[in-house]
Protein backbone atom coordinates (compact mmCIF):
# COMPACT_ATOMS: atom_id res chain seq x y z
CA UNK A 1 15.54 -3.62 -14.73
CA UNK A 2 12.14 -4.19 -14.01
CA UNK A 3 12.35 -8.16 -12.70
CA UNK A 4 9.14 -7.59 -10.62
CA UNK A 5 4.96 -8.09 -11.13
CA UNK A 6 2.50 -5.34 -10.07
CA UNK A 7 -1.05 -4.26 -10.27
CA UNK A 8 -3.51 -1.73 -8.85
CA UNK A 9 -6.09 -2.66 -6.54
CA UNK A 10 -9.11 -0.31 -7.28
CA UNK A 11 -11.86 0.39 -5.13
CA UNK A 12 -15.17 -0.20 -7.14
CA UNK A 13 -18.78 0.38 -5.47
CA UNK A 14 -20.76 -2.62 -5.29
CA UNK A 15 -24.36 -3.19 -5.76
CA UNK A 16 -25.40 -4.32 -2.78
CA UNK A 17 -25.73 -1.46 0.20
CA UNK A 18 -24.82 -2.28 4.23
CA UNK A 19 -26.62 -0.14 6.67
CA UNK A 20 -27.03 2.48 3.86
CA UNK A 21 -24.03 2.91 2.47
CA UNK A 22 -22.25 1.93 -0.25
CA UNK A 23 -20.19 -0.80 0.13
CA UNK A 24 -16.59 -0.92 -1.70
CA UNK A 25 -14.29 -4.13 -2.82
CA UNK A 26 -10.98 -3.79 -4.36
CA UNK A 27 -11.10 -4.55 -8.09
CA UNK A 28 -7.34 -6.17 -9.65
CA UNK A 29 -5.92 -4.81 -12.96
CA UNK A 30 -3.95 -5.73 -15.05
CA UNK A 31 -0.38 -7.19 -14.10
CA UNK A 32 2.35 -4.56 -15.25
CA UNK A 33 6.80 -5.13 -14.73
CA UNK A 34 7.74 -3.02 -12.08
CA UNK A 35 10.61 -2.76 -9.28
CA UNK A 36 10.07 -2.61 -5.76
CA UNK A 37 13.74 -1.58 -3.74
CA UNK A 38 14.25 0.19 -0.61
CA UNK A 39 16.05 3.55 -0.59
CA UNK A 40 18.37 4.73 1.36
CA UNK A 41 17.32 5.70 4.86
CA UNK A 42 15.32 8.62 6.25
CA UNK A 43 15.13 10.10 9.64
CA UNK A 44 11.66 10.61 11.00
CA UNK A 45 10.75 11.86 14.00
CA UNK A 46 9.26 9.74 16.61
CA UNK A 47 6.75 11.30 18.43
CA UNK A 48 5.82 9.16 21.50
CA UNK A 49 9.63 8.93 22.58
CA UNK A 50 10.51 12.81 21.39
CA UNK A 51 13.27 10.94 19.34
CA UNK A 52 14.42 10.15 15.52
CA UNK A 53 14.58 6.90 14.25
CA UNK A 54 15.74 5.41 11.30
CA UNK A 55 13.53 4.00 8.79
CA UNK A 56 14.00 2.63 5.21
CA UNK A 57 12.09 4.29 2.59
CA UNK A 58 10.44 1.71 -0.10
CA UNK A 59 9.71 2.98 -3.64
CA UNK A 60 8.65 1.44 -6.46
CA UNK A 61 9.33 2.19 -10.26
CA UNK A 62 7.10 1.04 -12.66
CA UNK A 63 6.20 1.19 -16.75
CA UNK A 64 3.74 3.18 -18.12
CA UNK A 65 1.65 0.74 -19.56
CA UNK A 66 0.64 -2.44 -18.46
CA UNK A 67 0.40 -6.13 -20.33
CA UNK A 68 -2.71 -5.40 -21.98
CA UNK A 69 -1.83 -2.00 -23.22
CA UNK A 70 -3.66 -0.06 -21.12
CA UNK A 71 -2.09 3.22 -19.74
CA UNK A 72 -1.26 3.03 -15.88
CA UNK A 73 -2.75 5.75 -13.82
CA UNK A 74 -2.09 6.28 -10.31
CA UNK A 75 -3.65 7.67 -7.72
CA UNK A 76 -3.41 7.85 -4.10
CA UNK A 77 -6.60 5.68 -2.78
CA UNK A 78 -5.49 2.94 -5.28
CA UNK A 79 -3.69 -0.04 -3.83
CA UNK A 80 -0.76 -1.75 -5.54
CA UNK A 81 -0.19 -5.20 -4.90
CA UNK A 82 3.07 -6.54 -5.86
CA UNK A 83 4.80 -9.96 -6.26
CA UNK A 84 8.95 -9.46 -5.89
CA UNK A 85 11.32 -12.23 -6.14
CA UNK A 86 13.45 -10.69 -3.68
CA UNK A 87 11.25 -8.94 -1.21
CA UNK A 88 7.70 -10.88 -1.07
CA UNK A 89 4.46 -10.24 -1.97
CA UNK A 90 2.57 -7.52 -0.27
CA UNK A 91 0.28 -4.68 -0.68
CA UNK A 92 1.46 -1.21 -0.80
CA UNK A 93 -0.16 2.38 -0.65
CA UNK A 94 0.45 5.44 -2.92
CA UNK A 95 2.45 8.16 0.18
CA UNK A 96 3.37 10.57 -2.51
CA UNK A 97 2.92 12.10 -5.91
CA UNK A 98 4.35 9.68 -8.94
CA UNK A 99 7.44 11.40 -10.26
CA UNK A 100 7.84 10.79 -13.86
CA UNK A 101 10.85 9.29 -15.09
CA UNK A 102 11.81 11.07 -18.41
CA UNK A 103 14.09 10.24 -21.18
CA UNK A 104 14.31 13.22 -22.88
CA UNK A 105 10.67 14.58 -23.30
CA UNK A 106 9.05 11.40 -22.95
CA UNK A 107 7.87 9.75 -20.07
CA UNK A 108 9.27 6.24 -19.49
CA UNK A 109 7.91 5.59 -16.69
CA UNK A 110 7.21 6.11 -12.82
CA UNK A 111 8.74 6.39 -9.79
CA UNK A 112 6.33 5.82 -6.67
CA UNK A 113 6.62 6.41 -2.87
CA UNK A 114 4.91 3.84 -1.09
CA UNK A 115 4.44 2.51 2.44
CA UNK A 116 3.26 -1.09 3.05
CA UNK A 117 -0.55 -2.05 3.94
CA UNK A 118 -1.07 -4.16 6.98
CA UNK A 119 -4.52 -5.69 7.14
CA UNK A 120 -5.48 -6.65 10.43
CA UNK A 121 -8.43 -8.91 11.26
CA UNK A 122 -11.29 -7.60 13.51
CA UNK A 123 -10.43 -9.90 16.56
CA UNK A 124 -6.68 -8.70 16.15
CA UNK A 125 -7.95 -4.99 16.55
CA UNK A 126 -10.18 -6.13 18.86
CA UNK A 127 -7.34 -8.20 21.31
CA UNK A 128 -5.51 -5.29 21.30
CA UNK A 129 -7.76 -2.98 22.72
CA UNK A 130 -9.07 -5.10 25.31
CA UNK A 131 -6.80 -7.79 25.99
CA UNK A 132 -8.38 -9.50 28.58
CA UNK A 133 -11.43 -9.92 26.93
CA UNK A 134 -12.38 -13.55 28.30
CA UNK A 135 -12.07 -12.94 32.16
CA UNK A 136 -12.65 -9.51 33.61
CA UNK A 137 -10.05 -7.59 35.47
CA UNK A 138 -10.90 -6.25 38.51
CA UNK A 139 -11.90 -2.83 38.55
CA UNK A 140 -13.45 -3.17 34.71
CA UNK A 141 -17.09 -2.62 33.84
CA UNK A 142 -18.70 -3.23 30.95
């Protein structure tokens, strides 16, 4: 059931300091089988057009252990790359509490809520703030 790859992207401190403060890069674990599949459907509110749309909810549902043995623990600033044969590679983000998946008394595994990282660059960000960076409009002081 579990056809796909994942692992957790940690955020570890790093030795060196910028502008003084600590800098962070995300540290890989190790590769674990899990699922990535879309629920059904939710309604969310919209709120610049005052209207609901329709949006799929990904989840992903994963062992509780990964290759090398060690126990998976999740938590919501961790990162969780994973590679699916059916839906792409991607990073994802923890957007709820991991609900156990029980067989009995024991814990099988996990059931995870997640929405899907999209890492900009700085010039994208930047392009669409300003997007006439190269010529000035009139009327526009900087």
């Amino acid at each position: 059931m579990c056809v796909d790859q994942g692992r957790l992207l940690i955020k570890e401190p790093t030795a060196a300091r910028v502008e003084g403060r600590t800098s962070f890069v995300p540290v890989p674990g190790s590769w674990f089988k899990c699922r990535l599949f879309y629920e059904g459907a939710q309604d969310q509110a919209d709120a610049q057009q005052a209207h609901w749309k329709t949006v799929p909810a990904p989840q992903v549902m994963a062992v509780t252990h990964a290759h090398d043995g060690s126990r998976l623990v999740f938590h919501s600033d961790y990162r969780l790359q994973v590679r699916s044969h059916q839906l792409g590679d991607a990073i994802w983000r923890l957007a709820g509490e991991p609900e156990p998946l029980r067989k009995r008394r024991r814990v099988i595994g996990w059931l995870l809520t997640v929405e899907r990282v999209i890492e900009r660059s700085f010039d994208d960000l930047l392009n669409e703030e300003f997007p006439d960076r190269d010529g000035l409009s009139p009327g526009r002081m900087i």
